[in-house]
Protein backbone atom coordinates (compact mmCIF):
# COMPACT_ATOMS: atom_id res chain seq x y z
CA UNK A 1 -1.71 11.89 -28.32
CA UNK A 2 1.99 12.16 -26.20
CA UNK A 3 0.22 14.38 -23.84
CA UNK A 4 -3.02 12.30 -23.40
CA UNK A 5 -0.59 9.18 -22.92
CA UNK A 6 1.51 11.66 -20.50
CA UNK A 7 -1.80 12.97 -18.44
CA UNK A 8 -2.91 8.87 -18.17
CA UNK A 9 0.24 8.03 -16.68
CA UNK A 10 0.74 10.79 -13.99
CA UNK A 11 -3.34 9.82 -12.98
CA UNK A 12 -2.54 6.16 -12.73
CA UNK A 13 0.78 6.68 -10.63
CA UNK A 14 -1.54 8.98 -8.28
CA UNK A 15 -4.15 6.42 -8.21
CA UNK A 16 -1.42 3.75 -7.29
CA UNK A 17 0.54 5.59 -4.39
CA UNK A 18 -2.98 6.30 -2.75
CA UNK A 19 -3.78 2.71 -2.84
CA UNK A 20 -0.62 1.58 -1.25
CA UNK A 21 -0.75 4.29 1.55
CA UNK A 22 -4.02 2.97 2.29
CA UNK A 23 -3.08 -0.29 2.51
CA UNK A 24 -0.18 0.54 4.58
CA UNK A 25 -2.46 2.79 6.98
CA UNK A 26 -4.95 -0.06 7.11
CA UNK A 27 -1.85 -2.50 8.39
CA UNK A 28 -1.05 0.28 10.67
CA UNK A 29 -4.83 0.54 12.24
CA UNK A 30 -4.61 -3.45 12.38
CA UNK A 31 -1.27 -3.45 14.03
CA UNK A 32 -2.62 -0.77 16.33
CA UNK A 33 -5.67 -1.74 17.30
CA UNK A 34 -4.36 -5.92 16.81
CA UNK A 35 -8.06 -6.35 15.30
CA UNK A 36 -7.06 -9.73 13.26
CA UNK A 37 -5.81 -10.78 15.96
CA UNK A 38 -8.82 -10.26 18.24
CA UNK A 39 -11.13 -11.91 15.87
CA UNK A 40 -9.00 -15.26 15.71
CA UNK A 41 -9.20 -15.11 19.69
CA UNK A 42 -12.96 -15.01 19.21
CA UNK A 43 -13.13 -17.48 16.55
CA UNK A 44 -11.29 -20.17 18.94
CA UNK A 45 -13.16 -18.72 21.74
CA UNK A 46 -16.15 -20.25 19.45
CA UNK A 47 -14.61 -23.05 17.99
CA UNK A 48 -13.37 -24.81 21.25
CA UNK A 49 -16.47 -24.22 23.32
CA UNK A 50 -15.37 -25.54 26.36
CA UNK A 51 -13.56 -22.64 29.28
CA UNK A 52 -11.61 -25.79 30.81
CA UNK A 53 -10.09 -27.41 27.57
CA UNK A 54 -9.45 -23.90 26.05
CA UNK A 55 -7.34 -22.68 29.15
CA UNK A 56 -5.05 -25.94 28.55
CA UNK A 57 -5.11 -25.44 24.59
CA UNK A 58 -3.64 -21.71 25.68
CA UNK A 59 -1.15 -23.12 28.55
CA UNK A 60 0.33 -25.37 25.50
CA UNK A 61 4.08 -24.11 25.32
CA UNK A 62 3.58 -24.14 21.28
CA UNK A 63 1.05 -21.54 21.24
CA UNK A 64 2.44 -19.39 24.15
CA UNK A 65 5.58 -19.06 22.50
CA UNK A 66 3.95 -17.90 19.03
CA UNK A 67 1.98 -15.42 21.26
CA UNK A 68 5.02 -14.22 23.07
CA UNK A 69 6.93 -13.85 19.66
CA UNK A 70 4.34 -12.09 17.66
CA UNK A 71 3.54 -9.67 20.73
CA UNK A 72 7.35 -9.07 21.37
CA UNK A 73 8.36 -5.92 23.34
CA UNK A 74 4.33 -5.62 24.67
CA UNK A 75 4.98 -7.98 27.77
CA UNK A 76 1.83 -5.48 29.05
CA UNK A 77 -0.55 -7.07 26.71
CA UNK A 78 -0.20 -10.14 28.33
CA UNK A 79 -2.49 -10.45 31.78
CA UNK A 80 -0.58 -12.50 34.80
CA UNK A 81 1.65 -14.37 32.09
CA UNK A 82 -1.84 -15.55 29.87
CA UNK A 83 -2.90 -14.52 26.96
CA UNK A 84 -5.86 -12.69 26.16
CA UNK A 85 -7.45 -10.52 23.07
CA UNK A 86 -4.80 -8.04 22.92
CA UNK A 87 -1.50 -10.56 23.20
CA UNK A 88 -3.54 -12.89 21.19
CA UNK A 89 -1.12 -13.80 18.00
CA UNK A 90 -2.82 -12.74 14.48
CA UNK A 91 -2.05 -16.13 12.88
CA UNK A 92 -1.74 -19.42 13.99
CA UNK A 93 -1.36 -22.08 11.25
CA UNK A 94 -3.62 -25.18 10.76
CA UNK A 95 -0.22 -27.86 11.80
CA UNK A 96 0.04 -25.84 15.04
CA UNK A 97 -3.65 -25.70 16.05
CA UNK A 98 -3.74 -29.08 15.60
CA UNK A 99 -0.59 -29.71 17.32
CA UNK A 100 -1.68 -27.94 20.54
CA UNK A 101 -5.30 -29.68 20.49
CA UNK A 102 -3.42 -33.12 21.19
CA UNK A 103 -1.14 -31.54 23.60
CA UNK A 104 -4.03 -29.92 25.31
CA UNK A 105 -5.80 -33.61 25.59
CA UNK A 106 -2.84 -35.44 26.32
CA UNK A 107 -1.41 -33.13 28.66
CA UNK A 108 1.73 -32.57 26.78
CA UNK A 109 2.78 -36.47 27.38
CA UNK A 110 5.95 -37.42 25.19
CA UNK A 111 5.40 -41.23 25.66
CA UNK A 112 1.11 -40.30 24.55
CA UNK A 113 -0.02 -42.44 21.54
CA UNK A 114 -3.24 -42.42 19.63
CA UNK A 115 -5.27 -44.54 21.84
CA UNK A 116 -4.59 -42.06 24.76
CA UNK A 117 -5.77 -39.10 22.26
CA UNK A 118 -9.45 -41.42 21.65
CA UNK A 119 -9.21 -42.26 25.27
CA UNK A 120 -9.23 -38.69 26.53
CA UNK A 121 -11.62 -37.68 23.82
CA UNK A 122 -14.40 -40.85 24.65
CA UNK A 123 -13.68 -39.71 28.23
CA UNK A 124 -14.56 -36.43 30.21
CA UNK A 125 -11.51 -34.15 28.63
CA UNK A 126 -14.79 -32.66 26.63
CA UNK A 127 -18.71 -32.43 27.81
CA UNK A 128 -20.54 -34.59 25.61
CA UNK A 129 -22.70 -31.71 24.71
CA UNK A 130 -19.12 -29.98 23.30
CA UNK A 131 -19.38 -29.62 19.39
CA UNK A 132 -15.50 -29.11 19.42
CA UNK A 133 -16.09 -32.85 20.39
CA UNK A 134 -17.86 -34.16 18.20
CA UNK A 135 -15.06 -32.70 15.15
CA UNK A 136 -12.65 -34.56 17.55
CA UNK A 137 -14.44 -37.52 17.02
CA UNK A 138 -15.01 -37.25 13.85
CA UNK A 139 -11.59 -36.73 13.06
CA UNK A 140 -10.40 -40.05 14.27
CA UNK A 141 -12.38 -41.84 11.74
CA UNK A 142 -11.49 -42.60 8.97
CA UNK A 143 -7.95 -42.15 9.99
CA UNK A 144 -4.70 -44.57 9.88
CA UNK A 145 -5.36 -45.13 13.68
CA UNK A 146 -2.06 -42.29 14.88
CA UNK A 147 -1.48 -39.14 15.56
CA UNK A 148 -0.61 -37.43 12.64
CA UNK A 149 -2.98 -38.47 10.61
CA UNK A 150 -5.50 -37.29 13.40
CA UNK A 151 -3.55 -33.96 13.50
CA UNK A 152 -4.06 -33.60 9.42
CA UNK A 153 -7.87 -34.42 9.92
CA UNK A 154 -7.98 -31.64 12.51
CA UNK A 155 -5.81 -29.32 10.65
CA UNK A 156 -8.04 -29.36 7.60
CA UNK A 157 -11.14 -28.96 9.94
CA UNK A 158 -8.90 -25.73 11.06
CA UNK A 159 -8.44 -24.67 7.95
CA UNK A 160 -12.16 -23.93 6.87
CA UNK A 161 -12.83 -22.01 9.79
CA UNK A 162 -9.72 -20.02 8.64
CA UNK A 163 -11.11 -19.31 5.84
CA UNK A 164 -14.11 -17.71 7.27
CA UNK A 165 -12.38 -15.65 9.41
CA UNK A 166 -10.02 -14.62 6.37
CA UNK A 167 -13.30 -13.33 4.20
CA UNK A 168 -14.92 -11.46 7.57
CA UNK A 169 -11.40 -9.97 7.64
CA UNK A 170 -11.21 -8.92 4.41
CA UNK A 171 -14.70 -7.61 4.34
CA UNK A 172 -13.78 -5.64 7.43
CA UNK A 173 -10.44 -4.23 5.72
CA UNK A 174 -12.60 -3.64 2.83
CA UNK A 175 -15.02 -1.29 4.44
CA UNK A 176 -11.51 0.39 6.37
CA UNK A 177 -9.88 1.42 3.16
CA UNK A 178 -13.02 2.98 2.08
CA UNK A 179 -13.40 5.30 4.85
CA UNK A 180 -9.48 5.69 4.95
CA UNK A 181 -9.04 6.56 1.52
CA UNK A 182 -12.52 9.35 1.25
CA UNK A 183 -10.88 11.09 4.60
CA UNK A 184 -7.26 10.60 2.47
CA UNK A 185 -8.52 12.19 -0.16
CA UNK A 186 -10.35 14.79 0.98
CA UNK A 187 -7.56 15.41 3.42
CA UNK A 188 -5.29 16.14 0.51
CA UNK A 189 -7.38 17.45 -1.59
CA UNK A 190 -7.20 14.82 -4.88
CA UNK A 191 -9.16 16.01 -6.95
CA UNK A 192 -8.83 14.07 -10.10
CA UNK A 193 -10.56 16.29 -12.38
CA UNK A 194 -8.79 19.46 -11.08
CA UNK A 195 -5.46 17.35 -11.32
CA UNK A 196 -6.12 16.50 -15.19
CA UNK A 197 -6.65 20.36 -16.07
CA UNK A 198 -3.41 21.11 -14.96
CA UNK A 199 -1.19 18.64 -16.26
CA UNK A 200 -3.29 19.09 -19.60
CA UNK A 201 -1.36 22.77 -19.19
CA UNK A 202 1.79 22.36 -17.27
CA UNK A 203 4.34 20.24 -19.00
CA UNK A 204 7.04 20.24 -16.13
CA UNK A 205 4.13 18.48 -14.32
CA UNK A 206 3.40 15.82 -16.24
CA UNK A 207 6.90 15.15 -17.02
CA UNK A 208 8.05 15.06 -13.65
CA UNK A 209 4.92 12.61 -12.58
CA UNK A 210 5.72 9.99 -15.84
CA UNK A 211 9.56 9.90 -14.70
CA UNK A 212 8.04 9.17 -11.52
CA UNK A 213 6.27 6.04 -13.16
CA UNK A 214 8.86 5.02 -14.82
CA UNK A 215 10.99 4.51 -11.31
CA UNK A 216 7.91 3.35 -9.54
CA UNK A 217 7.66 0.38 -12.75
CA UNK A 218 11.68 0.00 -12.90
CA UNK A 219 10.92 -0.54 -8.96
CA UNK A 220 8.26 -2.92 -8.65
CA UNK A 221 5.87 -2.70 -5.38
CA UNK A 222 6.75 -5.04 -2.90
CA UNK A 223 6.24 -4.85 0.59
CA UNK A 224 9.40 -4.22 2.35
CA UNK A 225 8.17 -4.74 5.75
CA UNK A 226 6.30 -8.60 5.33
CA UNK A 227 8.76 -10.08 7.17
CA UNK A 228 8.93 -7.38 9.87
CA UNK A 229 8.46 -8.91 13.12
CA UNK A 230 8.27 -6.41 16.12
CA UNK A 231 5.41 -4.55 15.81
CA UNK A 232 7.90 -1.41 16.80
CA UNK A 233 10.20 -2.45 14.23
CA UNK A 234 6.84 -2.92 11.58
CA UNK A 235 5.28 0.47 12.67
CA UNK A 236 8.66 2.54 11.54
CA UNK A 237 9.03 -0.18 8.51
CA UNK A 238 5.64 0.92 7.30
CA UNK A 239 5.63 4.70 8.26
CA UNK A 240 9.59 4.95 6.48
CA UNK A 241 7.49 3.11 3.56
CA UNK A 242 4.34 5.58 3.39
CA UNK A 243 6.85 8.92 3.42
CA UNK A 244 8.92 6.82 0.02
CA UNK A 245 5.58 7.02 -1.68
CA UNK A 246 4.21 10.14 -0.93
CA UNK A 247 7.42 11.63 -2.16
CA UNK A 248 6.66 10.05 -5.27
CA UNK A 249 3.90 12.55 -5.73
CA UNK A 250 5.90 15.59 -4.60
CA UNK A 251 5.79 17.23 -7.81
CA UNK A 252 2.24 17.25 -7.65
CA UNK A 253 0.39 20.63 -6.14
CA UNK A 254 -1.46 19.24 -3.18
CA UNK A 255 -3.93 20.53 -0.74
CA UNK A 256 -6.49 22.99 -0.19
CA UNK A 257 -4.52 26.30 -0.08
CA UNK A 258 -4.69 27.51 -3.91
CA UNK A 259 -8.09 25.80 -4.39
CA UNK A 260 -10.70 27.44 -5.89
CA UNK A 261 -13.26 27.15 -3.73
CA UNK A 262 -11.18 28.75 -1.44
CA UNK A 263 -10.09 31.31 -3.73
CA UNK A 264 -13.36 32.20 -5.48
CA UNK A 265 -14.28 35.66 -4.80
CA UNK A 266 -18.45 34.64 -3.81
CA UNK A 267 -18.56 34.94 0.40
CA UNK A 268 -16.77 37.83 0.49
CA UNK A 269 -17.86 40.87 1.58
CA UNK A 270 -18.23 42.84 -2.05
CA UNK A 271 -19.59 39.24 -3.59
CA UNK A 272 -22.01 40.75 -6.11
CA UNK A 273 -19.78 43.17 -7.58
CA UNK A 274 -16.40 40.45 -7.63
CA UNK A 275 -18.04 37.80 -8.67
CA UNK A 276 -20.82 39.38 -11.02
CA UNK A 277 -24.35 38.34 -11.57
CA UNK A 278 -23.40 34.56 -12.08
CA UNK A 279 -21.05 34.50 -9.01
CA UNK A 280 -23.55 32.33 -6.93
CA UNK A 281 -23.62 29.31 -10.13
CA UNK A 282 -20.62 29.42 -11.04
CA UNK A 283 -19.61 29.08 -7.35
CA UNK A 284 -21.92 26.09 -6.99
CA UNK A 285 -20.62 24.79 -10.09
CA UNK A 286 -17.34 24.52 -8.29
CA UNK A 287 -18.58 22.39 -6.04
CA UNK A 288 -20.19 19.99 -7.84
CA UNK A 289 -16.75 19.77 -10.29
CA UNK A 290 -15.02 19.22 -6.54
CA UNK A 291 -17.47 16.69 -5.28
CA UNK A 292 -17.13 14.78 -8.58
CA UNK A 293 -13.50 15.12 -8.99
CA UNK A 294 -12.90 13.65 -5.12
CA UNK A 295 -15.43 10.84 -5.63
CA UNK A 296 -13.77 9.79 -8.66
CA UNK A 297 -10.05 9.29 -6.96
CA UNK A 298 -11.99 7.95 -3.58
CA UNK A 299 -13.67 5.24 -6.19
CA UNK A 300 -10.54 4.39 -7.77
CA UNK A 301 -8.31 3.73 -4.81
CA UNK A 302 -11.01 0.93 -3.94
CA UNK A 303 -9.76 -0.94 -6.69
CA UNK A 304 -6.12 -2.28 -4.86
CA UNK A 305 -2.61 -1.56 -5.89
CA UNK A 306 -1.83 -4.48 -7.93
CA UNK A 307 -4.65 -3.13 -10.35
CA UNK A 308 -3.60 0.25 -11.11
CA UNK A 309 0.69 -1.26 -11.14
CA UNK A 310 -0.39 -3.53 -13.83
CA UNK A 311 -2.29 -0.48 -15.59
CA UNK A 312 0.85 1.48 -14.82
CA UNK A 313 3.53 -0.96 -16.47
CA UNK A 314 1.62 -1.28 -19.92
CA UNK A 315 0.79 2.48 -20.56
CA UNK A 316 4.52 3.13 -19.26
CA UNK A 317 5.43 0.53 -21.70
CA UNK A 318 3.24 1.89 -24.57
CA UNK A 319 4.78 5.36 -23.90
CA UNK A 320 8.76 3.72 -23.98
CA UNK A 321 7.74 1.54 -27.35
CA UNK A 322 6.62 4.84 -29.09
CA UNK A 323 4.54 5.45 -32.30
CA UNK A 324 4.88 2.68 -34.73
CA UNK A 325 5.86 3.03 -38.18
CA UNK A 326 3.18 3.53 -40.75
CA UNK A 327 3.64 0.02 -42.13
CA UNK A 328 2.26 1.46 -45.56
CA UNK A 329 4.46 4.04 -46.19
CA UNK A 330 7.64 3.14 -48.58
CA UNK A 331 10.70 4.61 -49.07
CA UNK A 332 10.85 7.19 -52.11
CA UNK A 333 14.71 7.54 -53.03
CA UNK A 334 14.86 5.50 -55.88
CA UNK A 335 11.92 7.54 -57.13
CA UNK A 336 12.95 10.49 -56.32
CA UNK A 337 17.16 10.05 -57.70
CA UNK A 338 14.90 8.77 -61.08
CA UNK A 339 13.69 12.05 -61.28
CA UNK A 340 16.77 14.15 -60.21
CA UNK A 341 18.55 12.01 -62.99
């Protein structure tokens, strides 16, 4: 039962460190190739559909400067000073959109109260065949007749199409840590039923992968590089982050040198006579085992970090609490000193 218990752990830790390198390759790839950020430049591009009030909504000094602080150190991404898909910032939060709309019709005007934000709106600031006008519109009905509560209507508006950019986001970084973690695997070769025959026979193994656990528990798996900035800075952060927990699974034999597909004796030249008259099955048996056994870590990767940590922390638990007392049993000295006496 100890080594079933043992065997479950060391699977569920390997399981777990997959997932989070995933996850940190797929922040990587996004950092990289800034694609959230390029889909909230689209979405806006959609949402305010008109070139001349979208060019002032981007001149706002409130959205430049998130630009130029998420984009730090990549001055090149920016084209003549202006901001485009690649210096684009990943994030910009309802209050500020908001913000920067009613800079972008008031022209930035301190003294600018809420009849100059209707008055630009009724006027010619938008075509009146601009949808982005009529939630403008709509936004200051209803309202307390100011700003702010015409920036909260607007904000909330922001919001939803947030939202819908969040789930095509995570749909795309879905489909990402698929492909990532089946080239992963394969890369590495983790082969989860190969990997359960041999800690089912090496001790040392299994041993070494539960103490593992225990730190990785003991540990917990925050991200250390959140509040990373610089995308320099965030790219070392995450790489320094990716190297911790692969050396979690240094104990563990990795790669395709010693497999047996490579070492089975079928494709050489004296075939027949190495690997007998069932060398040709038993060879294709191999790879069906091998197929199965990288499909079945691939699978469970998809299922996030925060499922296979909480898996982790109760078998680890289980395993620290140890077997229970037999509740029925009773003690027998009395009986047995009767008898002695």
């Amino acid at each position: 039962m100890a080594t079933l218990l043992e065997i479950a752990i060391s699977l569920i830790l390997i399981f777990l460190v997959l997932s989070l390198v995933v996850t940190a390759i797929n922040e990587l790839l996004s950092i990289i190739l800034a694609k959230r950020s390029k889909m909230l430049f689209n979405t806006i591009e959609k949402i305010i559909d008109d070139d001349a009030f979208r060019k002032r909504f981007y001149e706002s000094g409130l959205i430049k400067n998130i630009a130029w602080s998420s984009k730090a150190g990549n001055e090149k991404a920016f084209v003549n000073g202006k901001i485009t898909d690649k210096s684009h910032p990943s994030y910009i939060s309802s209050a500020q959109f908001a913000k920067a709309v009613t800079m972008a019709l008031v022209d930035s005007k301190i003294s600018a109260g809420f009849g100059d934000v209707v008055q630009k709106i009724e006027g010619h600031t938008l075509p009146h065949d601009s949808k982005f006008r009529d939630v403008l519109i709509s936004a200051t009905m209803g309202t307390q007749k100011d700003i702010a509560s015409f920036e909260t209507a607007v904000a909330k508006w922001f919001d939803s199409a947030q939202d819908r950019l969040t789930g095509a986001y995570a749909r795309y970084q879905k489909w990402v840590s698929l492909v990532v973690g089946l080239i992963l695997v394969v890369a590495l070769n983790v082969d989860a039923v190969r990997i359960a025959q041999q800690l089912q026979v090496d001790e040392e193994l299994r041993l070494a992968l539960v103490q593992n656990a225990d730190d990785v528990v003991n540990d917990g798996i925050a991200d250390r590089c959140a509040d990373v900035i610089d995308p320099d800075e965030k790219r070392d952060c995450i790489t320094q982050q990716i190297e911790g927990w692969t050396d979690t699974l240094a104990p563990l034999p990795l790669g395709w040198k010693d497999d047996e597909l490579r070492t089975h004796p079928f494709g050489g030249s004296d075939a027949q006579d190495a690997a007998g008259a069932n060398g040709v099955g038993n060879f294709l048996l191999l790879i069906v085992y091998k197929i199965l056994g990288l499909l079945i870590t691939a699978t469970a990767i998809t299922l996030g970090a925060p499922f296979w940590f909480d898996l982790l922390s109760k078998f680890v638990n289980i395993r620290s609490a140890g077997a229970k007392p037999d509740a029925s049993a009773k003690p027998n000295s009395g009986a047995s000193g009767t008898q002695n006496a």
